[in-house]
C-alpha atoms as a PDB file:
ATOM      1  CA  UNK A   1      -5.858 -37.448 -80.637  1.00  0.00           C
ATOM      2  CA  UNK A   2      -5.181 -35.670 -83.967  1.00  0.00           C
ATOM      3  CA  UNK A   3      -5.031 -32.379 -83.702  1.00  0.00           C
ATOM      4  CA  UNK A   4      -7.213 -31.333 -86.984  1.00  0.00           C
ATOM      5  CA  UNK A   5      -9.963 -33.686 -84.972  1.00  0.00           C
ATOM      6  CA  UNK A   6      -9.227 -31.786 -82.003  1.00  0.00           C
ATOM      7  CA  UNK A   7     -10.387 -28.459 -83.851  1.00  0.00           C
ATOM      8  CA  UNK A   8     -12.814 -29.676 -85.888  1.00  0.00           C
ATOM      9  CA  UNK A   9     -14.943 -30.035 -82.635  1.00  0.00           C
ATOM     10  CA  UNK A  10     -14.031 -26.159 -81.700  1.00  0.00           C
ATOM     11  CA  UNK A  11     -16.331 -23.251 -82.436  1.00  0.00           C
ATOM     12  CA  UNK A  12     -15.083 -20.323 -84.761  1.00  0.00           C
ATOM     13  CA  UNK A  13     -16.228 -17.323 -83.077  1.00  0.00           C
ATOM     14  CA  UNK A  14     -14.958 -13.797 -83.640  1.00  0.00           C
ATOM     15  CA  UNK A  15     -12.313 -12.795 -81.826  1.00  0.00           C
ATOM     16  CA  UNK A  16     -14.064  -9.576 -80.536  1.00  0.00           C
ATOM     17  CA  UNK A  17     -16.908 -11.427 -79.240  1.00  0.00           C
ATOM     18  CA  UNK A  18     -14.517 -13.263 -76.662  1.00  0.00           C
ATOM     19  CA  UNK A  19     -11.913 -10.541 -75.840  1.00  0.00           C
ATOM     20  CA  UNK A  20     -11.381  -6.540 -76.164  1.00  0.00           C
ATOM     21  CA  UNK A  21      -9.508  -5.775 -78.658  1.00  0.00           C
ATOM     22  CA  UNK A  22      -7.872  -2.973 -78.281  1.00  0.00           C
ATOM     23  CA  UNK A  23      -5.170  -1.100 -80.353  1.00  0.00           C
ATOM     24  CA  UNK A  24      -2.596   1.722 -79.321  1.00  0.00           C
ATOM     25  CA  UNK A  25       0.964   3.762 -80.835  1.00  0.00           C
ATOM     26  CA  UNK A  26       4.363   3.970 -79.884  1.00  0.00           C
ATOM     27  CA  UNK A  27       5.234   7.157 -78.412  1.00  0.00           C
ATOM     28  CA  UNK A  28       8.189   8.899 -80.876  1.00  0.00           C
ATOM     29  CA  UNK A  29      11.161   7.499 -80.247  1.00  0.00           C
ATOM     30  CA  UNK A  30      12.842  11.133 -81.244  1.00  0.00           C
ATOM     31  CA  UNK A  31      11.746  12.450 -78.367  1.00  0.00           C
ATOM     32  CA  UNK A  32      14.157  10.956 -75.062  1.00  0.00           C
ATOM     33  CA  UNK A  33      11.750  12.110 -72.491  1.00  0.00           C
ATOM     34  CA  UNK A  34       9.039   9.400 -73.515  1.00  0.00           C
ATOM     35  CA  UNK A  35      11.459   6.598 -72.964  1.00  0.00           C
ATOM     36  CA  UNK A  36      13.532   4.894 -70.713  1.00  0.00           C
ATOM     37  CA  UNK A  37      10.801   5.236 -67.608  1.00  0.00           C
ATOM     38  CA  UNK A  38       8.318   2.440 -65.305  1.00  0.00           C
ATOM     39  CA  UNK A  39       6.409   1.541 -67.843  1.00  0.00           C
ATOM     40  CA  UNK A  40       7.096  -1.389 -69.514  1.00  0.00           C
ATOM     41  CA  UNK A  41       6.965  -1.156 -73.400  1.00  0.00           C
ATOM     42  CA  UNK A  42       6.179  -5.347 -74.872  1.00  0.00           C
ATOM     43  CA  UNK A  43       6.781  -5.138 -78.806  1.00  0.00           C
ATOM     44  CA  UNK A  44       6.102  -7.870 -81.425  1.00  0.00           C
ATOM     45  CA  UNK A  45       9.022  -9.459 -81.051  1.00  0.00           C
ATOM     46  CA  UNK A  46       9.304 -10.258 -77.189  1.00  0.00           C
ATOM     47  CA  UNK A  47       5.427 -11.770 -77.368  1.00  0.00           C
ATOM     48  CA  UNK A  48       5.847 -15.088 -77.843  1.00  0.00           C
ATOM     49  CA  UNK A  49       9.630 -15.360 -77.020  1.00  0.00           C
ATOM     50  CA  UNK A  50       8.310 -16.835 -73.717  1.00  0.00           C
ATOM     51  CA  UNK A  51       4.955 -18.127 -72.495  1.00  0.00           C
ATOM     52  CA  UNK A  52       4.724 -15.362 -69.771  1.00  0.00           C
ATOM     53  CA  UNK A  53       6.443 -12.151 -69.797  1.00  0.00           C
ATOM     54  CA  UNK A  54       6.938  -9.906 -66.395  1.00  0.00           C
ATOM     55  CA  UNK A  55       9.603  -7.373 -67.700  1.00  0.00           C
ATOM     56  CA  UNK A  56      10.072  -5.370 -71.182  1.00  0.00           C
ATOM     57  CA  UNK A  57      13.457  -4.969 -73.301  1.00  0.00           C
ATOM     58  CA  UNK A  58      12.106  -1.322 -72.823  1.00  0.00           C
ATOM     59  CA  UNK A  59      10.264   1.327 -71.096  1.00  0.00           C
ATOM     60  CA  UNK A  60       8.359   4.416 -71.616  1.00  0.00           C
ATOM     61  CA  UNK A  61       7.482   7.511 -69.112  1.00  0.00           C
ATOM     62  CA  UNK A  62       4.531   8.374 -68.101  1.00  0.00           C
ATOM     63  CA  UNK A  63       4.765  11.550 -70.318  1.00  0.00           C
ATOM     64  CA  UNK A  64       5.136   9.176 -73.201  1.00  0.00           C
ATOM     65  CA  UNK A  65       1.996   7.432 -71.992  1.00  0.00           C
ATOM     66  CA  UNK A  66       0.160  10.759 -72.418  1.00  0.00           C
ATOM     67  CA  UNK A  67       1.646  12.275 -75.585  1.00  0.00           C
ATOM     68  CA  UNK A  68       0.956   9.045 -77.328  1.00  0.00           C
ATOM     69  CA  UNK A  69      -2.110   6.926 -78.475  1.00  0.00           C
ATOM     70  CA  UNK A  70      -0.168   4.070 -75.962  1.00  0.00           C
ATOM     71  CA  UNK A  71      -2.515   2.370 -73.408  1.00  0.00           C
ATOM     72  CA  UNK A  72      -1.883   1.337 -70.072  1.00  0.00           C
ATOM     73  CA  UNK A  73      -3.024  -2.548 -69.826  1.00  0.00           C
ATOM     74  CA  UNK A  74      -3.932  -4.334 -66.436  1.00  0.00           C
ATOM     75  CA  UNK A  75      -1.475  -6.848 -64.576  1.00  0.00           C
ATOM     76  CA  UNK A  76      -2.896 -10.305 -66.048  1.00  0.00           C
ATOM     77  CA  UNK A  77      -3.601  -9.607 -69.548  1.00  0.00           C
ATOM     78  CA  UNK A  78      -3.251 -11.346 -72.683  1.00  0.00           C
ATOM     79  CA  UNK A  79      -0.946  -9.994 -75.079  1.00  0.00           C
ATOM     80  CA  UNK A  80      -1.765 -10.514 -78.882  1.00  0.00           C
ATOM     81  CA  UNK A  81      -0.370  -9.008 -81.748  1.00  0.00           C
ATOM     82  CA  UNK A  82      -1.088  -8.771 -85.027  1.00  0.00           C
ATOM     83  CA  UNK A  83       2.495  -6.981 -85.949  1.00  0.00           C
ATOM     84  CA  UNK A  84       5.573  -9.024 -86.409  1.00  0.00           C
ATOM     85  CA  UNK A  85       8.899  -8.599 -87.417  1.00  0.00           C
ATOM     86  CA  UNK A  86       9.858 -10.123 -91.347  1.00  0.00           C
ATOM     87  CA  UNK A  87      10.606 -13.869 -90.554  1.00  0.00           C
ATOM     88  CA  UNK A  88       8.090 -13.884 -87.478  1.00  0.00           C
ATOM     89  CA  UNK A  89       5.243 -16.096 -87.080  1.00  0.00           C
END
């Protein structure tokens, strides 16, 4: 089947009407005690390296949690981002 077929029989809806959206901040990075802790950390560039991902390049306390506009998501969620690196898509 061609794919422009394929969507052209998909509804546009906005993304907010289907999912949360929900934004959040990195914790400074000049400050050591928000890093290197249990919580993973996902950035840009390891969503969408692979189609699941279990474990982050990095971690954050849970001080860093606290001091920062960061959210805690549940096990099972879907990671978008509308951030990338130059050269991304």
């Amino acid at each position: 089947m061609d794919a422009l077929m394929l969507l052209s029989n998909w509804q546009r809806v906005r993304l907010g009407d289907v999912a949360e959206i929900i934004g959040g901040g990195t914790p400074s990075t000049q400050i050591t005690s928000f890093w290197s802790g249990s919580i993973n950390w996902f950035t840009p560039t390891e969503i969408g390296i692979t189609k699941y991902v279990y474990k982050s390049q990095r971690t954050i306390t849970p001080l860093g949690l606290k001091k920062s506009s960061a959210k805690l998501l549940p096990i099972g969620t879907i990671l978008l981002t509308s951030r990338a690196s130059i050269g991304d898509c």
